[in-house]
C-alpha atoms as a PDB file:
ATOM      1  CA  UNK A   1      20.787 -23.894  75.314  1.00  0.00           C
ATOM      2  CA  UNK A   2      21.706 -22.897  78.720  1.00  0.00           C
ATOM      3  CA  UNK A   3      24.354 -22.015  80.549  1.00  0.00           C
ATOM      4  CA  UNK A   4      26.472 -24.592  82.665  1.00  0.00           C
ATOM      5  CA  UNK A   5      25.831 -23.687  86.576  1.00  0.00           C
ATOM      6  CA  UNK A   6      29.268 -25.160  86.881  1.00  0.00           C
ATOM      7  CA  UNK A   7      30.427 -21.705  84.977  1.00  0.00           C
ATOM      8  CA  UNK A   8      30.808 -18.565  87.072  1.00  0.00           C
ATOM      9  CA  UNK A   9      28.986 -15.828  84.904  1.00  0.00           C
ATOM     10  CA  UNK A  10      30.724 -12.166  86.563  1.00  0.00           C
ATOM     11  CA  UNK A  11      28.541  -9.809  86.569  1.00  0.00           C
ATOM     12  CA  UNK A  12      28.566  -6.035  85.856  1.00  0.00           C
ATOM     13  CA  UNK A  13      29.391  -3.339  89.379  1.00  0.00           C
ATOM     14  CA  UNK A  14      26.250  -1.639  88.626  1.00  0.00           C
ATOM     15  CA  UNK A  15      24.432  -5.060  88.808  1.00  0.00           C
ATOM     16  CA  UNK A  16      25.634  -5.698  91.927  1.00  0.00           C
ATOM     17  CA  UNK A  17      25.305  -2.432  93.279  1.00  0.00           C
ATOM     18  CA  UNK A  18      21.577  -2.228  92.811  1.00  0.00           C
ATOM     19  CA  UNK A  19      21.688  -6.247  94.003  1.00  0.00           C
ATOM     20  CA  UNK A  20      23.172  -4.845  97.256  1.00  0.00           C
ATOM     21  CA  UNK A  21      20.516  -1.723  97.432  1.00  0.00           C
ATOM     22  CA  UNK A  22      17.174  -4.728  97.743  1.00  0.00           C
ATOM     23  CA  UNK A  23      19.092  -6.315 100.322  1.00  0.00           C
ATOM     24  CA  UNK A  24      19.680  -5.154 104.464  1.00  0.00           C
ATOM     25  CA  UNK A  25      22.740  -3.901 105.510  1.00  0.00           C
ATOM     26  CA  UNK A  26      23.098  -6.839 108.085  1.00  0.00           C
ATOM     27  CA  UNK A  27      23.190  -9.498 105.253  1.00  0.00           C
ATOM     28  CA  UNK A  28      25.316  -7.723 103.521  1.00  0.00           C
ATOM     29  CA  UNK A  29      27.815  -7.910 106.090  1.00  0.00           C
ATOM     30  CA  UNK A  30      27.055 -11.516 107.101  1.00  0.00           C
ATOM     31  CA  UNK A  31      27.982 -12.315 103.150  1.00  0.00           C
ATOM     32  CA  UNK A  32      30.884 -10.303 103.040  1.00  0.00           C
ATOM     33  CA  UNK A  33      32.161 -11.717 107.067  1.00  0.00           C
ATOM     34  CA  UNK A  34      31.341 -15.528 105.233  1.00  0.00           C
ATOM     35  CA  UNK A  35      33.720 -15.150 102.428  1.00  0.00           C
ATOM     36  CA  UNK A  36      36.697 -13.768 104.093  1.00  0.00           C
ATOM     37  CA  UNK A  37      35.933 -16.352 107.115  1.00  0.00           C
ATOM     38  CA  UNK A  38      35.223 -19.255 104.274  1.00  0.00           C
ATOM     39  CA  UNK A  39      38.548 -17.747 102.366  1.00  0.00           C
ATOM     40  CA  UNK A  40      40.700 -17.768 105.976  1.00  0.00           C
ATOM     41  CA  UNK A  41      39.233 -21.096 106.984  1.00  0.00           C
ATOM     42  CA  UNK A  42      40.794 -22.812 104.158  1.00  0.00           C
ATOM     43  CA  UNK A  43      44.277 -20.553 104.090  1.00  0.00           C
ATOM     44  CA  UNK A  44      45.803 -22.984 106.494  1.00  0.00           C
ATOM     45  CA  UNK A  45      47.444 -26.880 105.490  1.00  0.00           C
ATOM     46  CA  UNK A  46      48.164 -29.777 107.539  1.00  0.00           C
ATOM     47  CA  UNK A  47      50.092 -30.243 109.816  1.00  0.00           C
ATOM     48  CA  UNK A  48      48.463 -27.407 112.108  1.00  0.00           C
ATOM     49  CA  UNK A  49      50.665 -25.913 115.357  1.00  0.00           C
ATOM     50  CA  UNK A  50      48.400 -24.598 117.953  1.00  0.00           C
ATOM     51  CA  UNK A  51      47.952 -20.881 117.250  1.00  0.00           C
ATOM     52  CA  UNK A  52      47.209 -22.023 112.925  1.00  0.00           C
ATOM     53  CA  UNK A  53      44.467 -24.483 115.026  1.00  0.00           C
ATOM     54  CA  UNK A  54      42.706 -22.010 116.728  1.00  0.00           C
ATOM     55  CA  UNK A  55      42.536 -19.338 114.230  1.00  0.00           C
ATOM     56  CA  UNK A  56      41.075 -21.851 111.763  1.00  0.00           C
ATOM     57  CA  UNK A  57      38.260 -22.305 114.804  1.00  0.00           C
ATOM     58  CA  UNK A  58      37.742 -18.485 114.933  1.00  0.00           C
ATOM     59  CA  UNK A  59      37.610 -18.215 110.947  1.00  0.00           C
ATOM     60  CA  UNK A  60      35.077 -21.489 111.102  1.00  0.00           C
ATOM     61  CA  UNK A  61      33.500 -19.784 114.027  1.00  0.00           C
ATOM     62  CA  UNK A  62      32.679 -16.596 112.104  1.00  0.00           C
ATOM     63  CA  UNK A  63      31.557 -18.744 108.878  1.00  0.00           C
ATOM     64  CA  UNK A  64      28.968 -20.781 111.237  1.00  0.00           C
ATOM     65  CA  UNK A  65      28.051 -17.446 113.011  1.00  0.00           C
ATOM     66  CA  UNK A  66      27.987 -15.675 109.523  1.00  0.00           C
ATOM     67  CA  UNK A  67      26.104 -18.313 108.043  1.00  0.00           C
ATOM     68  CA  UNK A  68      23.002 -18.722 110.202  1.00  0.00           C
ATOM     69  CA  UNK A  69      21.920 -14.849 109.160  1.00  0.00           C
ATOM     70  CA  UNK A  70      22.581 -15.822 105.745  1.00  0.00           C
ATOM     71  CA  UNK A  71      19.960 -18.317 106.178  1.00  0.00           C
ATOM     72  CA  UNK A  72      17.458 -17.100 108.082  1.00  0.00           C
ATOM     73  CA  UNK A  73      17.155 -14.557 105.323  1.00  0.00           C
ATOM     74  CA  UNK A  74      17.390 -16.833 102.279  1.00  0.00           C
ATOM     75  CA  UNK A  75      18.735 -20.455 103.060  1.00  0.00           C
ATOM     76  CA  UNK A  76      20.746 -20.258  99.124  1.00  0.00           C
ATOM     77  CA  UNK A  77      23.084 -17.451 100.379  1.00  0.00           C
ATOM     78  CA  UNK A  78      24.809 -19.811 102.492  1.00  0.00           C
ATOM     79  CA  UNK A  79      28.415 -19.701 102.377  1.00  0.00           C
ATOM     80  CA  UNK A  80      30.328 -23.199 101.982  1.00  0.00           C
ATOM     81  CA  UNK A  81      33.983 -23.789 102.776  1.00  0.00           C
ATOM     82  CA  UNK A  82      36.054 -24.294  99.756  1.00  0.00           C
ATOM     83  CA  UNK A  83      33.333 -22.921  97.366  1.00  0.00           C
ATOM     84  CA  UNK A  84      35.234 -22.245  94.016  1.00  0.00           C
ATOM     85  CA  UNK A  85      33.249 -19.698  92.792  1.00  0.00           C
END
């Protein structure tokens, strides 16, 4: 039996660490800019004034911007908005 892909597995700090090591500095801060940018994005709620408007632009901005290095590197690091996991 197999595990659900619907189920987030966490994995160990050490894991991730030598995860992190394989990979270039640049992606690693593309991923890390994509999550807070994916996390801000979806921080604001209709009805949206003008200022809450543009910053969710800017955060959607970054994703996009964030995003294309993600996949020019590998296309399955790509970032969605409202990703639960």
């Amino acid at each position: 039996m197999t595990a659900s892909p619907l189920i987030p597995v966490p994995i160990p700090d050490s894991v991730a660490a030598l995860i992190g090591s394989c990979m270039p500095i640049h992606i690693l801060q593309a991923e890390i800019d994509a999550e807070c940018a994916a996390r801000e994005a979806y921080r604001f709620r209709s009805p949206l004034c003008a200022e809450d408007r543009a910053d969710r632009e800017h955060a959607l901005s970054t994703l996009a911007r964030s995003n294309k290095i993600l996949a020019a590197y590998n296309p399955r690091l790509i970032i969605k908005p409202g990703r639960t996991y």
